[in-house]
Protein backbone atom coordinates (compact mmCIF):
# COMPACT_ATOMS: atom_id res chain seq x y z
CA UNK A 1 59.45 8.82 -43.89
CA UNK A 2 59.57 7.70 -40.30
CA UNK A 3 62.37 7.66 -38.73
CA UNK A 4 61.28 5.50 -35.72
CA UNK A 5 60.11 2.53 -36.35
CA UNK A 6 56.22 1.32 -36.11
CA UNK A 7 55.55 -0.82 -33.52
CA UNK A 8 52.19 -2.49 -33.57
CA UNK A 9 52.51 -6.15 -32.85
CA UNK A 10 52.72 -6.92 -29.46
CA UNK A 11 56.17 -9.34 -30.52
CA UNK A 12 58.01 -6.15 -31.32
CA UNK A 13 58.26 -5.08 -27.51
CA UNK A 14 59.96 -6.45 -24.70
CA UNK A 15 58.15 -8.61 -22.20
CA UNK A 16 58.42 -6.24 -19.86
CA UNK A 17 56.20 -3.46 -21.75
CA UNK A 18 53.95 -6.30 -23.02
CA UNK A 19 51.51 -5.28 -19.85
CA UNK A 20 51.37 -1.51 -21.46
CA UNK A 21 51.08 -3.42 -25.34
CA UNK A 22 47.89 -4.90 -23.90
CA UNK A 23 46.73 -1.97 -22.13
CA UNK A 24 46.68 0.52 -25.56
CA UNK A 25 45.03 -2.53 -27.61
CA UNK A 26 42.56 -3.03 -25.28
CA UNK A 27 40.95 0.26 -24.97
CA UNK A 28 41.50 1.28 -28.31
CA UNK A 29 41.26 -2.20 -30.31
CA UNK A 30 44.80 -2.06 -31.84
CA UNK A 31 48.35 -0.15 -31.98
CA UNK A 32 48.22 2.81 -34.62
CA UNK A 33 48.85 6.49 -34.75
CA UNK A 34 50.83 8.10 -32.28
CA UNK A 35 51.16 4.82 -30.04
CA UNK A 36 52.73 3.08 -32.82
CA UNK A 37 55.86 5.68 -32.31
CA UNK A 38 55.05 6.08 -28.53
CA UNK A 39 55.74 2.42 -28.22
CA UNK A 40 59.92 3.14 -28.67
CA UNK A 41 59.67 4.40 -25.30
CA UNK A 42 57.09 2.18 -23.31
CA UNK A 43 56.92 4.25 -20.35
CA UNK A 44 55.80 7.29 -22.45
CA UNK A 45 53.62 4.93 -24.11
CA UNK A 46 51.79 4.00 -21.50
CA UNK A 47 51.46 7.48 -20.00
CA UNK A 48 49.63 8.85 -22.72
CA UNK A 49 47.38 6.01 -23.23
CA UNK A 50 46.69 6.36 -19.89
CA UNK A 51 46.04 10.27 -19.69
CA UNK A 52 43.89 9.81 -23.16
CA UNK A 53 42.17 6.96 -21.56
CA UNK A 54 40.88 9.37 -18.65
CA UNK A 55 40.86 12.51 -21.01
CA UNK A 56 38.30 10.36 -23.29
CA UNK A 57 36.45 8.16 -20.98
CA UNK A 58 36.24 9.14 -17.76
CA UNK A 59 35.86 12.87 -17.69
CA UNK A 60 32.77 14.86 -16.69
CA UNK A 61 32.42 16.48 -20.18
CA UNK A 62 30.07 14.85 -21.86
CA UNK A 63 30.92 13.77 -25.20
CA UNK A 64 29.76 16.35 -27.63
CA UNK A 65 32.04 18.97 -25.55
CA UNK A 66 34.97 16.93 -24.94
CA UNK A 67 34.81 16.31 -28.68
CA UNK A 68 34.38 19.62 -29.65
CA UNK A 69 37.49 20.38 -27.59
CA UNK A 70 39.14 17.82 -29.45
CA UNK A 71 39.02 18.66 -32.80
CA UNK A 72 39.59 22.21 -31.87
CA UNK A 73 43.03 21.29 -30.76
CA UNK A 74 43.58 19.47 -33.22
CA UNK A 75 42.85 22.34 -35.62
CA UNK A 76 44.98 24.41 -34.21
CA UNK A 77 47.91 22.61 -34.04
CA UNK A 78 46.81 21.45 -37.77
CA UNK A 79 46.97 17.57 -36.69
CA UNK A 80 45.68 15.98 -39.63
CA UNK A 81 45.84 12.75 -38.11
CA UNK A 82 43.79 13.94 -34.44
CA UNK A 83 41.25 15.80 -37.28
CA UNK A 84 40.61 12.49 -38.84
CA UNK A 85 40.19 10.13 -36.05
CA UNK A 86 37.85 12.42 -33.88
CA UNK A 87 35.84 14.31 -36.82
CA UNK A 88 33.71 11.38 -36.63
CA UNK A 89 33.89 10.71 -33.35
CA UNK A 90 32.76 14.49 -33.10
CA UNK A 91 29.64 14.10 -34.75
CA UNK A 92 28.61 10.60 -33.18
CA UNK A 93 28.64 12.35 -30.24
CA UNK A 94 26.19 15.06 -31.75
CA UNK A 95 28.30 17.78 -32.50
CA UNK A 96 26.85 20.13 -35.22
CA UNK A 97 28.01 19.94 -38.70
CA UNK A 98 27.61 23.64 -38.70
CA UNK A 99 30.35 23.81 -35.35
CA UNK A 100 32.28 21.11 -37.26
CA UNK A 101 32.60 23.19 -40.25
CA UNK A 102 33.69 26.30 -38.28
CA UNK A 103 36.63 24.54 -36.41
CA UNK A 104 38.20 22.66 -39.68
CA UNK A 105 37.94 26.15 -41.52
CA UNK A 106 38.84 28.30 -38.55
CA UNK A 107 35.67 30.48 -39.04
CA UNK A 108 34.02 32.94 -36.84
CA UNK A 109 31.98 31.61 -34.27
CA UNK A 110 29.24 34.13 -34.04
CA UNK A 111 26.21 32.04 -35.57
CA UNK A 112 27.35 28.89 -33.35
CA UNK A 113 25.47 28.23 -29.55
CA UNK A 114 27.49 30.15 -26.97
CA UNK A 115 28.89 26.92 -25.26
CA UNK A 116 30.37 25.85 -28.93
CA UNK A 117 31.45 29.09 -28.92
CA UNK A 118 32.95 29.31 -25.74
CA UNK A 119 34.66 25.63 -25.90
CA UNK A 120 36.48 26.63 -29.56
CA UNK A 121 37.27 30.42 -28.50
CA UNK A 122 38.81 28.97 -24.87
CA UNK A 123 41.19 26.47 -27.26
CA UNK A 124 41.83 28.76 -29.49
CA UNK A 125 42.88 31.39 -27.60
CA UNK A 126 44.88 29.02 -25.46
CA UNK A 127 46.78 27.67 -28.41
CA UNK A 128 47.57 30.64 -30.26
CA UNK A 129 47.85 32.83 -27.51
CA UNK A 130 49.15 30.93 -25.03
CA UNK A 131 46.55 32.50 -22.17
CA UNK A 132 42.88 32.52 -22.31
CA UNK A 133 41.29 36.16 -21.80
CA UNK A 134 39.34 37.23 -18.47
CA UNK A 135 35.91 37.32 -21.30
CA UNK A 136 36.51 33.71 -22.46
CA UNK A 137 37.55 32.67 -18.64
CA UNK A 138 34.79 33.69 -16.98
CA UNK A 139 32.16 32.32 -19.97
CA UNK A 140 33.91 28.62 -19.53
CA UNK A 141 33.47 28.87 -15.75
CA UNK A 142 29.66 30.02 -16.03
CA UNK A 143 29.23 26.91 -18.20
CA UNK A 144 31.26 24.37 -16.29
CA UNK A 145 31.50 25.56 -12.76
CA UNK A 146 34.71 25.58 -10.45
């Protein structure tokens, strides 16, 4: 049970945060997930949407990696509700079923391309271990430069 409330109709905020309402709904179609508890503190709100905004469409990655990335966080921090929203998302953008498979069971990576590889070992090895090792460094800058 929650216990912070939902918001996801515009009504529910002041009319001073109704710019950052508008702003979440309109790159995403609607309040839910996380923003629907973000919301309680607009500001945050806003920040996030606006960070995940960039993060999702406006990076360099292209999609198959940045989603890739995605889910492997997710995974590791065993957000069920990240895992659900960008599985799909993950293979639209033409991640591998096989690579897909791998992340949600935490699997060895050996029979997976070296950049899946790299992406999942680089988050994993950031989340667990808090650093990223000189090996999985210097694969990640071969692949994406500087």
């Amino acid at each position: 049970m929650l216990r912070v409330p939902r918001i996801t109709e515009r009504s529910q905020v002041a009319d001073e945060h109704g710019e950052i309402f508008d702003s979440i709904t309109s790159s995403r179609g609607r309040v839910s997930g996380p923003f629907s508890v973000l919301l309680n503190s607009p500001e945050t709100a806003g920040r996030a949407a606006h960070l995940g905004a960039y993060l999702r469409f406006d990076s360099t990655l292209p999609d198959d990696q940045r989603e890739l990335a995605i889910i492997t966080a997710a995974r590791e921090f065993d957000c069920d509700y990240e895992w659900s929203a960008h599985k799909g998302l993950a293979q639209q953008a033409g991640v591998r079923d096989e690579a897909i498979e791998i992340v949600a069971n935490k699997g060895t990576v050996d029979s997976l391309t070296s950049e899946e590889a790299t992406i999942i070992n680089y988050g994993r090895e950031l989340f667990q271990d808090h650093r990223v090792s000189d090996f999985t460094f210097d694969a990640a800058k071969e692949m994406f430069g500087e």
